[in-house]
Protein backbone atom coordinates (compact mmCIF):
# COMPACT_ATOMS: atom_id res chain seq x y z
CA UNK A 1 94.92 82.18 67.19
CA UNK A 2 97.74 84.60 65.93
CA UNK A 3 100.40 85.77 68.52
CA UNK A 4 99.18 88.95 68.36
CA UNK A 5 95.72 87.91 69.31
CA UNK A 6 97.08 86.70 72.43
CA UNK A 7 97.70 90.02 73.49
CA UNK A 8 94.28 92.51 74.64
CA UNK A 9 94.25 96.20 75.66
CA UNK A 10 92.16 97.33 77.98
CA UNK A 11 92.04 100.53 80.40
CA UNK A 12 93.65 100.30 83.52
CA UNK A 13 94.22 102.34 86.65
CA UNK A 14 96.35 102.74 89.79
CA UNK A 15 95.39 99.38 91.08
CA UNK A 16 98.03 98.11 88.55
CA UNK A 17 100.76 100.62 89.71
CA UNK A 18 103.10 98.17 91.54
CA UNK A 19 103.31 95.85 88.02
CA UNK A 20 103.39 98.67 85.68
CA UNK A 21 106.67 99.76 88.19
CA UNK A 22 108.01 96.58 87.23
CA UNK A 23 107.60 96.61 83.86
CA UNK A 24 109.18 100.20 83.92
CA UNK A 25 112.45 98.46 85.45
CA UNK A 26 112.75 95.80 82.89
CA UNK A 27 112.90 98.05 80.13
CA UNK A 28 115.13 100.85 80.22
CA UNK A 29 115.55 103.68 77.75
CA UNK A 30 118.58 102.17 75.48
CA UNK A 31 121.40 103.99 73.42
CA UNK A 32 124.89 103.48 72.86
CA UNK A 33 125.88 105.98 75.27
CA UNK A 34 123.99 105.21 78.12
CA UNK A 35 121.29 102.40 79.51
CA UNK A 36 119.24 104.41 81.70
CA UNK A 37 115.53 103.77 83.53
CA UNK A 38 113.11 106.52 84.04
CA UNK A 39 111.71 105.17 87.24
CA UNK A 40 108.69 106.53 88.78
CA UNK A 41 108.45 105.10 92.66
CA UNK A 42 106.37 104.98 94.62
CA UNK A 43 103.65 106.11 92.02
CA UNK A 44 103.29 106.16 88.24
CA UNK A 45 100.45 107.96 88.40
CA UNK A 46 101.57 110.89 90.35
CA UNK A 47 103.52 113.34 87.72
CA UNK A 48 100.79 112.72 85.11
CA UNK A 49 98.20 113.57 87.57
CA UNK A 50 99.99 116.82 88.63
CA UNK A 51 100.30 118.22 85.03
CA UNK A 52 96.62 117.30 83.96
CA UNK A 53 93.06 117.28 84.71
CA UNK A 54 92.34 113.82 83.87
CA UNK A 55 94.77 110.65 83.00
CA UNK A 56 93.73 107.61 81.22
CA UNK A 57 95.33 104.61 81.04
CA UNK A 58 95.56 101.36 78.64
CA UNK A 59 97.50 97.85 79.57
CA UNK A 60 98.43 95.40 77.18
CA UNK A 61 97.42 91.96 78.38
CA UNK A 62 98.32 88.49 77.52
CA UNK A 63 95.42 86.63 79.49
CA UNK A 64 95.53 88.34 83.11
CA UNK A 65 99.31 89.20 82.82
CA UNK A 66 100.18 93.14 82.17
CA UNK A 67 102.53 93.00 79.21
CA UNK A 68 102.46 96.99 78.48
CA UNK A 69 100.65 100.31 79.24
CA UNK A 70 100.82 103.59 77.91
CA UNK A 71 99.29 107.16 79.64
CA UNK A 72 96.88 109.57 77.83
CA UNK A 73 97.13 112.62 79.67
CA UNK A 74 94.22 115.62 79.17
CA UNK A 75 95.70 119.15 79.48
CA UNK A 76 94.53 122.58 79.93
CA UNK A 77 97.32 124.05 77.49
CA UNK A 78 98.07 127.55 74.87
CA UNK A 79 97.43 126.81 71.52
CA UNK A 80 97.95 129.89 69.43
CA UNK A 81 97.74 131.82 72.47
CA UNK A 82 94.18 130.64 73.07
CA UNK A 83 93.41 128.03 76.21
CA UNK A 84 92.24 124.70 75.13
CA UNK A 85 92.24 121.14 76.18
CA UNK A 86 95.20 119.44 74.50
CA UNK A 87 96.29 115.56 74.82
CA UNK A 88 99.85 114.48 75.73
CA UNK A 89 100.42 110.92 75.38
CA UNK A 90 103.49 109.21 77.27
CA UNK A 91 104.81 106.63 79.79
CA UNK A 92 104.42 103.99 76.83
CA UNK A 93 106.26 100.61 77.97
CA UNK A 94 106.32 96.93 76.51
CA UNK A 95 107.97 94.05 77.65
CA UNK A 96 110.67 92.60 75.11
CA UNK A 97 108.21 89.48 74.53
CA UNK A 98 105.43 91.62 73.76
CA UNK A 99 106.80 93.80 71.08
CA UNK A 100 106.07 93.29 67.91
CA UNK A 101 102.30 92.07 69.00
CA UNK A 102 100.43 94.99 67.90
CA UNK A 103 100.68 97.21 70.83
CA UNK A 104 100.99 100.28 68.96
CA UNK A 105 98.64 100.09 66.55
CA UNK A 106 96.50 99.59 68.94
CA UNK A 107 97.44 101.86 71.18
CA UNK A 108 97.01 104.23 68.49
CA UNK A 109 93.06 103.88 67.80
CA UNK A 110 92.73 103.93 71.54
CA UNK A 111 94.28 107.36 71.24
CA UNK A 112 92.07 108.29 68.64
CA UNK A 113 88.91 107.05 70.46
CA UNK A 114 89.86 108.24 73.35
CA UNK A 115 90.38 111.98 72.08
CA UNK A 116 87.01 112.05 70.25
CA UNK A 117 84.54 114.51 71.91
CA UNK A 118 87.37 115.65 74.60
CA UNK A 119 89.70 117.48 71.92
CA UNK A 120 91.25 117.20 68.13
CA UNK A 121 95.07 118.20 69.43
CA UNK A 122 97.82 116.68 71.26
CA UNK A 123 101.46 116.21 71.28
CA UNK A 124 103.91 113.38 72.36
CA UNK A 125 107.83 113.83 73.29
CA UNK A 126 110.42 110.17 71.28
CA UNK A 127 113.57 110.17 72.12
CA UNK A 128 116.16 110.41 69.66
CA UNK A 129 116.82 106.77 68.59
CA UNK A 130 113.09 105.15 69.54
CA UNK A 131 112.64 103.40 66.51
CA UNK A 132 109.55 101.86 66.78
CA UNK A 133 107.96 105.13 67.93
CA UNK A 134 109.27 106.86 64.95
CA UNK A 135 107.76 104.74 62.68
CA UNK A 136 103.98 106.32 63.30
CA UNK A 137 105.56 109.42 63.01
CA UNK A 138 104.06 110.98 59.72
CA UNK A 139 102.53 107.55 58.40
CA UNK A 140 99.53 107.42 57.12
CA UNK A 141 96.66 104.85 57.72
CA UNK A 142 94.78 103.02 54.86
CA UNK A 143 91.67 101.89 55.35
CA UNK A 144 91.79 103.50 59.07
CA UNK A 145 91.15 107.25 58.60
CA UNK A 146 90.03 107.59 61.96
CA UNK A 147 93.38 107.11 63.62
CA UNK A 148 95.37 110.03 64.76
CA UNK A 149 97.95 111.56 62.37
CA UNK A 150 101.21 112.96 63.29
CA UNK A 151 104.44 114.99 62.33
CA UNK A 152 107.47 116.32 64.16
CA UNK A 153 107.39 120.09 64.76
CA UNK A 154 110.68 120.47 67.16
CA UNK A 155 113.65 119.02 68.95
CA UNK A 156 114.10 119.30 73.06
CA UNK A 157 116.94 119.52 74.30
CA UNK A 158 118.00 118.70 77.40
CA UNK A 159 121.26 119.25 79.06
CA UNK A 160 122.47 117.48 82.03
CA UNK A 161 124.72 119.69 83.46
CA UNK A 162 127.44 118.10 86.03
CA UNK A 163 127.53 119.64 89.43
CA UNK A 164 131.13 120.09 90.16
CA UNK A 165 131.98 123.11 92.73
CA UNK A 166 130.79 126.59 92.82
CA UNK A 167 131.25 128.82 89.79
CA UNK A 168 131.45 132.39 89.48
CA UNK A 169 128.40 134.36 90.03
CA UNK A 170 128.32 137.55 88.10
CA UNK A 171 127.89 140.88 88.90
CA UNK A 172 125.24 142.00 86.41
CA UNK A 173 122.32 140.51 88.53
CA UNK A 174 121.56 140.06 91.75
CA UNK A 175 119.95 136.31 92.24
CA UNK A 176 118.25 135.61 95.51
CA UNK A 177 115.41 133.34 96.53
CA UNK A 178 111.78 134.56 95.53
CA UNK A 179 110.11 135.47 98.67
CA UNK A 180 105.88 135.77 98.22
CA UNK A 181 106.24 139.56 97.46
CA UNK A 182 107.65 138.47 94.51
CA UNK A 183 104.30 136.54 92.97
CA UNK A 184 103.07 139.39 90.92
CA UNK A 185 106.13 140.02 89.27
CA UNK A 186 107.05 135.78 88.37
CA UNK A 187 103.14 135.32 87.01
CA UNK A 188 103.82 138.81 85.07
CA UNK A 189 107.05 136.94 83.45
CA UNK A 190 105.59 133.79 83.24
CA UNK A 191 102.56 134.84 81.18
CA UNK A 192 104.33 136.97 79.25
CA UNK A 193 106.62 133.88 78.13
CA UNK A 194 104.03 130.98 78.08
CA UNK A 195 101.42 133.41 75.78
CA UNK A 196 103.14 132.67 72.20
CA UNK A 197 104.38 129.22 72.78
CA UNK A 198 101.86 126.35 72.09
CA UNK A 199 101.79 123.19 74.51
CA UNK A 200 102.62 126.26 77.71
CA UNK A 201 99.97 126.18 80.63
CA UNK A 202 97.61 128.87 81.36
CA UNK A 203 98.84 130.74 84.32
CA UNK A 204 97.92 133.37 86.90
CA UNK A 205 98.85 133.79 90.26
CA UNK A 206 95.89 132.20 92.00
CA UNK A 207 97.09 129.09 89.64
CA UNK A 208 100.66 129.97 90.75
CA UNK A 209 99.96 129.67 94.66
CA UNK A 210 97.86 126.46 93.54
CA UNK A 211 100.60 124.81 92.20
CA UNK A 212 102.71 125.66 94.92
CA UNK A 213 100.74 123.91 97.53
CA UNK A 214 100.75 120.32 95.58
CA UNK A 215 103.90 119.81 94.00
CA UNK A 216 106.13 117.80 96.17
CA UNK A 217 109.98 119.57 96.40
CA UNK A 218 108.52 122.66 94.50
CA UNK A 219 107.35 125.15 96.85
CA UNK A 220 107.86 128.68 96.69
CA UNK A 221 111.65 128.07 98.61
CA UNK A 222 112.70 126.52 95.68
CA UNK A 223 112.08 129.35 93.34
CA UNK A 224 114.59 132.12 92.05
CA UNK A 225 114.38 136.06 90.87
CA UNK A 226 116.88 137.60 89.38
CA UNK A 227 116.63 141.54 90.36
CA UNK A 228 118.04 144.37 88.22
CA UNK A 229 118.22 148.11 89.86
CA UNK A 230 115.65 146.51 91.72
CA UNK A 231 113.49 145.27 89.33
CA UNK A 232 112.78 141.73 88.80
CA UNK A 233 113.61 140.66 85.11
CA UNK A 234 113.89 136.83 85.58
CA UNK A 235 112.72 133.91 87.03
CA UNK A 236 113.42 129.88 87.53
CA UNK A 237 112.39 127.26 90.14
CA UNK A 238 114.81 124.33 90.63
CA UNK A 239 112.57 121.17 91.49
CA UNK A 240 113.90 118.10 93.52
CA UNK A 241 111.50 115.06 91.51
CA UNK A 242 113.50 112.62 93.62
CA UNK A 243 110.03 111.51 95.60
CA UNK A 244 108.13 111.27 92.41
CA UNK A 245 110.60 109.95 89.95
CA UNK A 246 114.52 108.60 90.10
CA UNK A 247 116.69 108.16 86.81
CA UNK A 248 118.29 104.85 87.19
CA UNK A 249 121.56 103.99 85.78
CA UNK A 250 121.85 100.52 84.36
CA UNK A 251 125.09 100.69 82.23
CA UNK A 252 127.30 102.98 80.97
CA UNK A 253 129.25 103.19 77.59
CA UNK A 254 132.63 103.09 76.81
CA UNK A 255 132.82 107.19 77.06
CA UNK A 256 130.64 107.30 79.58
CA UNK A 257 132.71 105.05 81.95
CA UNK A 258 135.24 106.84 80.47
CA UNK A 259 133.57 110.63 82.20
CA UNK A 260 132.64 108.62 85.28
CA UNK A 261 135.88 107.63 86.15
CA UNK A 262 137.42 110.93 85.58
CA UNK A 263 134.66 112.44 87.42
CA UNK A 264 135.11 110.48 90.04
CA UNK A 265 138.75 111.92 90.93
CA UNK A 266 138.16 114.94 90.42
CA UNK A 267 135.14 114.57 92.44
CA UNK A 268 137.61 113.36 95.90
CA UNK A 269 139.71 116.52 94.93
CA UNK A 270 137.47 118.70 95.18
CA UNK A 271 134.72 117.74 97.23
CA UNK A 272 131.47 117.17 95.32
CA UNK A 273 129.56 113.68 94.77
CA UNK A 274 130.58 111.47 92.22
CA UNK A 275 128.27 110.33 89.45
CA UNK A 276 126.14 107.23 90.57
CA UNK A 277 127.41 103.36 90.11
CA UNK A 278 125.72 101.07 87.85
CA UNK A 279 122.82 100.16 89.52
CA UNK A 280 122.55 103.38 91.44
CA UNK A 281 120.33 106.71 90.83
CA UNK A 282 121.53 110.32 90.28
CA UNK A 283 120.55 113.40 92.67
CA UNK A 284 119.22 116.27 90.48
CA UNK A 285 117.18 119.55 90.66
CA UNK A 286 115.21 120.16 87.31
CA UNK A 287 114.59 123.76 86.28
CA UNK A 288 111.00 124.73 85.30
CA UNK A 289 108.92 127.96 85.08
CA UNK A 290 111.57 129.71 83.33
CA UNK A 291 111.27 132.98 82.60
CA UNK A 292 113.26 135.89 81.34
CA UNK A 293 112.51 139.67 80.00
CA UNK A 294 113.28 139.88 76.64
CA UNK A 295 114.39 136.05 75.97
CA UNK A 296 117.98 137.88 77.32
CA UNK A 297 120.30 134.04 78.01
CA UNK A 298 122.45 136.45 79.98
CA UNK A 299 120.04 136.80 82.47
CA UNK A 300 118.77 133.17 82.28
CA UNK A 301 122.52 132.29 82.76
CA UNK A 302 122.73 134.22 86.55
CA UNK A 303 120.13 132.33 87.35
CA UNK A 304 121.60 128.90 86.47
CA UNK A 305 125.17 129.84 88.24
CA UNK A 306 123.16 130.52 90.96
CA UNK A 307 121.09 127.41 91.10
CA UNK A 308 124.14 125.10 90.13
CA UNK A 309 125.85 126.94 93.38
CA UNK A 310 122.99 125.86 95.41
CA UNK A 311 122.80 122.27 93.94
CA UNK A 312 126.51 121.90 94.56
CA UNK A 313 126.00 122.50 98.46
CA UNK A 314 123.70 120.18 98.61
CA UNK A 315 125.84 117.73 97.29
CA UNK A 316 123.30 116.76 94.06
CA UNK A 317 124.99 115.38 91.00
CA UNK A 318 122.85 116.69 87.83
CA UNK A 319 121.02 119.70 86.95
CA UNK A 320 118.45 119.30 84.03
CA UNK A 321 117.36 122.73 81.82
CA UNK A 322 115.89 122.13 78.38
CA UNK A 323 113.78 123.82 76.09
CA UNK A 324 112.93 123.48 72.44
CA UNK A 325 116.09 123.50 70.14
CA UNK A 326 115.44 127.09 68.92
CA UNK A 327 115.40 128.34 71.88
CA UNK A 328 118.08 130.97 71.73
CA UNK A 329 117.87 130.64 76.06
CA UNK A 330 119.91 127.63 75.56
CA UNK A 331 123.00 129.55 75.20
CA UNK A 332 122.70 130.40 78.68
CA UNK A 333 123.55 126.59 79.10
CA UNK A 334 127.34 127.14 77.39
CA UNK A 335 129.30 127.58 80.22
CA UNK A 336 128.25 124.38 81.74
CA UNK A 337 129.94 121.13 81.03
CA UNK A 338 127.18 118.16 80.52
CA UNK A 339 125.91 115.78 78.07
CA UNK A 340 123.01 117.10 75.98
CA UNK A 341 119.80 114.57 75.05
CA UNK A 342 117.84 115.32 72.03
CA UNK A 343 114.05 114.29 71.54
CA UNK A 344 111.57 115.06 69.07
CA UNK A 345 108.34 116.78 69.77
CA UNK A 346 105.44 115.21 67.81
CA UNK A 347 102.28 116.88 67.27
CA UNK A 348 99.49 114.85 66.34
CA UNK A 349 95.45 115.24 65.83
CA UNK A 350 91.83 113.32 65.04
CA UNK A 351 91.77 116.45 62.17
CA UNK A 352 95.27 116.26 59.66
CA UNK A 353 94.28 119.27 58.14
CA UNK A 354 95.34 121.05 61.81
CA UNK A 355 98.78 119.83 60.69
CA UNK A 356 98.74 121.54 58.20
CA UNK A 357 101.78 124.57 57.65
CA UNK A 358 100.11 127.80 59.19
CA UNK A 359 97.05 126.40 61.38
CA UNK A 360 99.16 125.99 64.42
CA UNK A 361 101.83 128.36 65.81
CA UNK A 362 104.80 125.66 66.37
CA UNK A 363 107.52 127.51 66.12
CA UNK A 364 108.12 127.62 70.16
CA UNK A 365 106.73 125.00 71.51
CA UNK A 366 106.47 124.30 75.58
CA UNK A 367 107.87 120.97 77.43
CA UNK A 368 108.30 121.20 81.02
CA UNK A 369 111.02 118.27 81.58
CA UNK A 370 109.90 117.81 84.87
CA UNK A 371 106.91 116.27 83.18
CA UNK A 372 108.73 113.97 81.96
């Protein structure tokens, strides 16, 4: 028997949370900057199972031992501005002993399988400098036309911006908390945003209040309008994941250490929380449902002053906003001093010719980070 058929996949489910967990903390997310975990106590299962109708799951198994799993997540998602069920696929992990055994070619024609009779479309986020994820992207299969095919249609970006005191609010906008009176007017913006960009959900208000109701440290408190002569032309929530996922620092680099410290001192001067030890997680507020009239970063930037403002008197330490890399609402992220992470977006299919140039609008396409 070859090493690699040692190793078995089979499905999975929650009974194997507290192991997959484990695996999660033995192998973080490395690059030369930063060695970071994406944790995801108490529950793996939770975030997918907000953001889709149905999650499936596959382990990688030498005997009875989980060596690996990855998530196949089945979405209710805008593609060309028409709803459809769409497949993300994510929370793919492999212990160091098991790479190398086949995992991902396997992986891959339980994709395929998986998607056949459910939906031909799907997308996938690789961070910048994942290797062995990149090498699927765009290959071809011979002698297994079945399997999915893929191709990279974006960058994310996503800034962490470092809480560090109050800034300046402008005078342009007035930001305030969204009370519910305000519902009609952040599912008007909302649509009106998410209808041209592919991967966005479908949304309405009854969806809205829905959402509301279930996501843990996103409630309708946490949301912001931004008001013009009394009209409201923007609008942002700033979610707390901390009870569904932590980012874990394992090591810093050089420059990194470098930040920390400096952080750090200025962080006794003036009163806000210094950036986590090794070892240690961050406290952060990621912004979702963003929203703006006319794609205007000026108005997308009063709402981020005001949200930082919040996050800094509550003492947090990050504040996450990302979008694709076209996105011209990333400007609104300029004044803000943080370190920016770059990912591709992959779409993939069970049909290539869908990847073809002109079947599928992909020119803004939809990732809430929060998903992540």
């Amino acid at each position: 028997m070859s090493a690699a058929e040692e190793y078995q996949l089979r499905k999975i489910s929650r009974e194997w949370n507290w192991e997959m967990l484990r695996i999660l903390g033995e192998t973080p997310v490395e690059t030369p900057g930063l060695s970071i975990v994406f944790d995801r106590q108490p529950n793996i299962f939770a975030i997918p199972r907000l953001f889709s109708e149905r999650v499936e799951c596959v382990g990688f198994f030498r005997g009875a031992s989980l060596a690996g799993f990855a998530m196949l997540m089945f979405q209710h998602r805008l593609v060309n501005g028409t709803p459809r069920t769409v497949a993300y696929f994510g929370n793919a992990h492999v212990k160091k002993e098991a790479r190398g055994r086949g995992f991902a070619n396997r992986a891959a024609g339980y994709l395929s399988r998986e998607m056949r009779g459910v939906c031909d479309l799907g997308y996938a986020v690789v961070m910048a400098g994942n290797r062995a994820a990149g090498r699927f992207i765009g290959r071809d299969w011979p002698g297994q036309p079945n399997l999915v095919h893929a191709k990279v249609i974006a960058t994310l970006r996503a800034k962490n911006i470092l809480v560090m005191g109050r800034k300046r609010e402008g005078e342009g906008y007035r930001v305030r908390r969204a009370e519910l009176s305000d519902v009609d007017a952040m599912v008007g913006l909302l649509r009106d945003e998410f209808r041209a960009r592919l991967f966005a959900p479908v949304i309405d208000r009854e969806s809205f209040l829905s959402n509301l109701n279930v996501r843990p440290g996103c409630d309708l408190s946490h949301y912001y309008v931004a008001e013009r002569d009394g009209e409201v032309v923007g609008t942002c929530a700033a979610w707390d994941t901390g009870g569904l996922k932590q980012n874990r620092i394992v090591r810093y680099g050089r420059k990194l250490k470098w930040l920390r410290a400096a952080h750090a001192a200025a962080a006794s001067l003036l009163d806000f929380p210094p950036l986590p030890k090794e070892g240690g997680t961050t406290k952060e507020a990621t912004v979702t449902d963003c929203a703006v009239r006319g794609r205007d970063p000026e108005i997308m930037e009063a709402l981020l002053t005001r949200v930082h403002n919040d996050c800094a008197q509550k003492k947090y330490n990050l504040l996450i906003v990302g979008s694709c890399g076209q996105d011209p609402l990333l400007r609104a992220t300029k004044r803000f001093l943080g370190q920016t992470t770059v990912s591709a977006i992959v779409l993939f299919s069970t049909d290539p010719s869908l990847l073809a140039e002109g079947r599928i609008d992909t020119s803004r396409p939809y990732v809430d980070l929060a998903m992540l």
